[in-house]
C-alpha atoms as a PDB file:
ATOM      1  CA  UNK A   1      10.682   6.090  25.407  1.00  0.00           C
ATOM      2  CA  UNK A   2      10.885   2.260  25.030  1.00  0.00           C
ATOM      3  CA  UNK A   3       7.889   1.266  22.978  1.00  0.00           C
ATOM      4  CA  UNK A   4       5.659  -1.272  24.796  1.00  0.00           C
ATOM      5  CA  UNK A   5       6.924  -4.433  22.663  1.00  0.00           C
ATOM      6  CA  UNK A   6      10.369  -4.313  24.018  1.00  0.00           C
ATOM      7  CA  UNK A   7       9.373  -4.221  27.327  1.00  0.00           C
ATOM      8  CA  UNK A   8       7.280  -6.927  27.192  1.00  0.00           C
ATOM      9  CA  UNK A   9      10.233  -8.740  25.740  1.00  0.00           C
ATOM     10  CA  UNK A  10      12.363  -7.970  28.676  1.00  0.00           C
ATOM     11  CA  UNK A  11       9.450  -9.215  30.997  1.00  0.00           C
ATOM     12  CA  UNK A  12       9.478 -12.412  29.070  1.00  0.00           C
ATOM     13  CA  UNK A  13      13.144 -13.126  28.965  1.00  0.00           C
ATOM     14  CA  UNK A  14      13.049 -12.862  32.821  1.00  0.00           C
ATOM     15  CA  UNK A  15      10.360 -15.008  33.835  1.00  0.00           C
ATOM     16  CA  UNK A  16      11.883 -17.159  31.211  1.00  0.00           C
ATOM     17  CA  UNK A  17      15.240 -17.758  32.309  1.00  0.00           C
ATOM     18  CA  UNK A  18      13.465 -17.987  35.553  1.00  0.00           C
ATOM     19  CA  UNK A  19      11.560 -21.055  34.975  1.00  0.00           C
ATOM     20  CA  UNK A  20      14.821 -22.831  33.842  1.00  0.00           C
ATOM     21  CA  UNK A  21      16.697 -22.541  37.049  1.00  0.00           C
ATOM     22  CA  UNK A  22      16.256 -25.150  39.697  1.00  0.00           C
ATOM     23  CA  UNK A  23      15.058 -23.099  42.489  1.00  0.00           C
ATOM     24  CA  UNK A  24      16.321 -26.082  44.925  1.00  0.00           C
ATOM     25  CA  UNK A  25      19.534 -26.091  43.319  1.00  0.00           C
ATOM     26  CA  UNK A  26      20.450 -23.066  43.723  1.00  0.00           C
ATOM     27  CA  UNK A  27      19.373 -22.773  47.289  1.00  0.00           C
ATOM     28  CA  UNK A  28      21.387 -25.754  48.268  1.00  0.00           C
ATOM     29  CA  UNK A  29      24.624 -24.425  46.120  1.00  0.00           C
ATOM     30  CA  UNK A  30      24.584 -20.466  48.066  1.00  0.00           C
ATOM     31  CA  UNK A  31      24.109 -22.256  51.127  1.00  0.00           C
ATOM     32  CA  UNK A  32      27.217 -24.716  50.321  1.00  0.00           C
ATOM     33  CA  UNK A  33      29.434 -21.469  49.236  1.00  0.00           C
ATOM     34  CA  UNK A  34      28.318 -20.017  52.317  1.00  0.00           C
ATOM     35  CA  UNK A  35      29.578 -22.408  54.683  1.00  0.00           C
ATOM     36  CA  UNK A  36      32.759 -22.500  52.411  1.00  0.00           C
ATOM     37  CA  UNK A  37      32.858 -18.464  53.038  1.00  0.00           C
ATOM     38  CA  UNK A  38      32.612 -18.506  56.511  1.00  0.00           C
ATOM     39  CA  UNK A  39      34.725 -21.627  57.168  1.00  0.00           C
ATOM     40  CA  UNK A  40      37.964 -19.808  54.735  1.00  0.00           C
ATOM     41  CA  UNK A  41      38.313 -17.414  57.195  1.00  0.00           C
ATOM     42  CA  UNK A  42      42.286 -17.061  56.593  1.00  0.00           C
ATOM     43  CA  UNK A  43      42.248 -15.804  53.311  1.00  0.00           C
ATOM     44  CA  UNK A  44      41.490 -11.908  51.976  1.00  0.00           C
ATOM     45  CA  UNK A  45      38.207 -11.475  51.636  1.00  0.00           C
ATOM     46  CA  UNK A  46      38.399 -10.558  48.081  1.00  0.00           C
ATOM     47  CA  UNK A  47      39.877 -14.526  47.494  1.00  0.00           C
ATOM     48  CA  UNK A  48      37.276 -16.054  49.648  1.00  0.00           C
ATOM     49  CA  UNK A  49      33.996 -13.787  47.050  1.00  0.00           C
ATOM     50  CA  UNK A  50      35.977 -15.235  44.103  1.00  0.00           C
ATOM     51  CA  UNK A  51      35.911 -18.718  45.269  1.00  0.00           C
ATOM     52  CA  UNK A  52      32.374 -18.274  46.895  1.00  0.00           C
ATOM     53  CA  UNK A  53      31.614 -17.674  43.500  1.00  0.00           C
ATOM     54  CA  UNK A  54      32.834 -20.469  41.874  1.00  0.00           C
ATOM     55  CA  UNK A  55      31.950 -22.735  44.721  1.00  0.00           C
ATOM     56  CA  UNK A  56      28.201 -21.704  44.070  1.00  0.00           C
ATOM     57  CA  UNK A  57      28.319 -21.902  40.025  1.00  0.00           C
ATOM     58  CA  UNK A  58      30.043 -25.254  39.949  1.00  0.00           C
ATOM     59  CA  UNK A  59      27.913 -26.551  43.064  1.00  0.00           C
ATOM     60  CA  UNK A  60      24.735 -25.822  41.320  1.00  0.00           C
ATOM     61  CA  UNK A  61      26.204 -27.328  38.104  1.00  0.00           C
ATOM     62  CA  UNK A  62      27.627 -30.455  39.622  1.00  0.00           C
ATOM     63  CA  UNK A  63      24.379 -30.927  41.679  1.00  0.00           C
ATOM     64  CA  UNK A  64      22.433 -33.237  38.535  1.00  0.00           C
ATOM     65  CA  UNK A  65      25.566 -35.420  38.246  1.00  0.00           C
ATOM     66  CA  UNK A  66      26.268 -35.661  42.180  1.00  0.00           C
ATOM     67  CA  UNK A  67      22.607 -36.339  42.976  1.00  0.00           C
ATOM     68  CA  UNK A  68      23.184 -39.649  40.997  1.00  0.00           C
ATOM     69  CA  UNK A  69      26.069 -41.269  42.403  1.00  0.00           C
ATOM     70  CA  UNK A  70      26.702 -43.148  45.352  1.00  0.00           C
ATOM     71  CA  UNK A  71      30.137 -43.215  47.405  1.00  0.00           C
ATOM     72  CA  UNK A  72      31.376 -45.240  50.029  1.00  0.00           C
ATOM     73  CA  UNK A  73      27.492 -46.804  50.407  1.00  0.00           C
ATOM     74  CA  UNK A  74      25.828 -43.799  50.482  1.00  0.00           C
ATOM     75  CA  UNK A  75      23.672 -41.951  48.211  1.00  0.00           C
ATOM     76  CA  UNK A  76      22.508 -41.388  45.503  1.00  0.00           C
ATOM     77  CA  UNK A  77      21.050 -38.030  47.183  1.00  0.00           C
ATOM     78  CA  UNK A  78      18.064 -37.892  44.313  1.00  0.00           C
ATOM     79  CA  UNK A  79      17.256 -34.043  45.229  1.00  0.00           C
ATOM     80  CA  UNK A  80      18.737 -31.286  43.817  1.00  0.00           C
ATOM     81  CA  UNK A  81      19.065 -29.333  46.964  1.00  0.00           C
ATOM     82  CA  UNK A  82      21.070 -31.399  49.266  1.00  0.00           C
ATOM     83  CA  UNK A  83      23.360 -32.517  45.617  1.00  0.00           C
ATOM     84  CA  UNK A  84      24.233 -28.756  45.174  1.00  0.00           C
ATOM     85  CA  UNK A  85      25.236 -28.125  48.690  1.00  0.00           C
ATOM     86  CA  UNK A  86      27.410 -31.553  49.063  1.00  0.00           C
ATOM     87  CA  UNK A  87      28.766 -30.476  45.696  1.00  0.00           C
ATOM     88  CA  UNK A  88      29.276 -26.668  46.558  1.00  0.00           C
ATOM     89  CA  UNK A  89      30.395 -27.060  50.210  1.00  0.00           C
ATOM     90  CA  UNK A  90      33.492 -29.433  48.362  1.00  0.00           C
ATOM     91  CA  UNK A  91      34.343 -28.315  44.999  1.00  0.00           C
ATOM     92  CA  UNK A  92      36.941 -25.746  46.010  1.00  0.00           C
ATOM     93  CA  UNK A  93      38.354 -27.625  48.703  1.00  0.00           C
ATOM     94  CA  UNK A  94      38.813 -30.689  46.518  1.00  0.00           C
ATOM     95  CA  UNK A  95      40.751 -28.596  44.591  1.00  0.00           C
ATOM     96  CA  UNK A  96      42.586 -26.074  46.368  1.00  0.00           C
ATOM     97  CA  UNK A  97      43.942 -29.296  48.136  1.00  0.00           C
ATOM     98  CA  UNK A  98      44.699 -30.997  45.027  1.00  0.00           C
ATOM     99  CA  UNK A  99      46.493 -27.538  44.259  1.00  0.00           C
ATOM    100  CA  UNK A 100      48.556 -27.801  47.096  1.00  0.00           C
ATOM    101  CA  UNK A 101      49.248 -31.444  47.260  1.00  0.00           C
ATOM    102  CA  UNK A 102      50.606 -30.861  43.547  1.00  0.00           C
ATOM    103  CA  UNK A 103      53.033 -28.123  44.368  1.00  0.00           C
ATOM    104  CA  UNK A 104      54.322 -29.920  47.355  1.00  0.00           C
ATOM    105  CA  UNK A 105      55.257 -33.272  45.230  1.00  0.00           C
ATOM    106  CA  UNK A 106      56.959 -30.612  42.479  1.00  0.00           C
ATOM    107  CA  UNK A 107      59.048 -28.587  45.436  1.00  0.00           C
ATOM    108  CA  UNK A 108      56.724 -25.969  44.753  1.00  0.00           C
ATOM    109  CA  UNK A 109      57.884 -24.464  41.064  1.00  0.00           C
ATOM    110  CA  UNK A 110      55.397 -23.749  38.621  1.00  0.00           C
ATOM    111  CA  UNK A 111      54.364 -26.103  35.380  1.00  0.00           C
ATOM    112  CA  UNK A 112      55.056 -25.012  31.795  1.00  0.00           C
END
C-alpha cells in the first residue's frame, strides 16, 4: 500500500503540470490537427495519427511565437487560441510541401 505522502505527491505533480499548460493553446492546436486529420484523407490512417500528432505538439508550441507576428498586413493574432490553430492547421503542410518540392528539384533521390 502506497503510504499517503506519495500520493499526495502524485496529486500535486498533476494539478501542477496542469496549471502550466495554456488551456487556450491547446484547444486551438487539437482543433488545428483535427482539421489537418480530416482534410489528409489520402494517406493510411496510421500516417495521418503520427502527423496529427506532431501537427498538435508543434501547433501548441509555435502558438507564443505566431501570436506575435504579422504577415501580409495581418495579425499579430495576440491570443493563444486562434495562434495554435493557424500554427497547427499549417505546420505539416508547410512542410510536407517543402518535402516534396525538395525531392522534385533533386529528381527525387535521397540526400546523404
Amino acid at each position: 500500500m502506497a503510504e499517503p505522502s506519495s500520493g499526495s505527491l502524485v496529486a500535486a505533480a498533476v494539478i501542477g503540470a496542469g496549471l502550466l499548460v495554456n488551456g487556450e493553446a491547446a484547444i486551438g492546436a487539437l482543433c488545428g490537427g483535427i482539421i489537418y486529420f480530416v482534410a489528409s484523407a489520402e494517406i493510411s490512417i496510421w500516417t495521418r495519427m503520427a502527423l496529427t500528432f506532431v501537427s498538435v505538439v508543434m501547433g501548441y508550441i509555435s502558438a507564443p511565437m505566431l501570436a506575435t507576428v504579422e504577415v501580409l498586413g495581418i495579425g499579430p493574432l495576440d491570443m493563444p487560441g486562434p495562434a495554435a490553430f493557424v500554427a497547427s492547421s499549417g505546420v505539416v503542410t508547410v512542410t510536407l510541401a517543402a518535402i516534396k518540392a525538395k525531392r522534385a528539384t533533386t529528381g527525387g533521390q535521397k540526400d546523404g
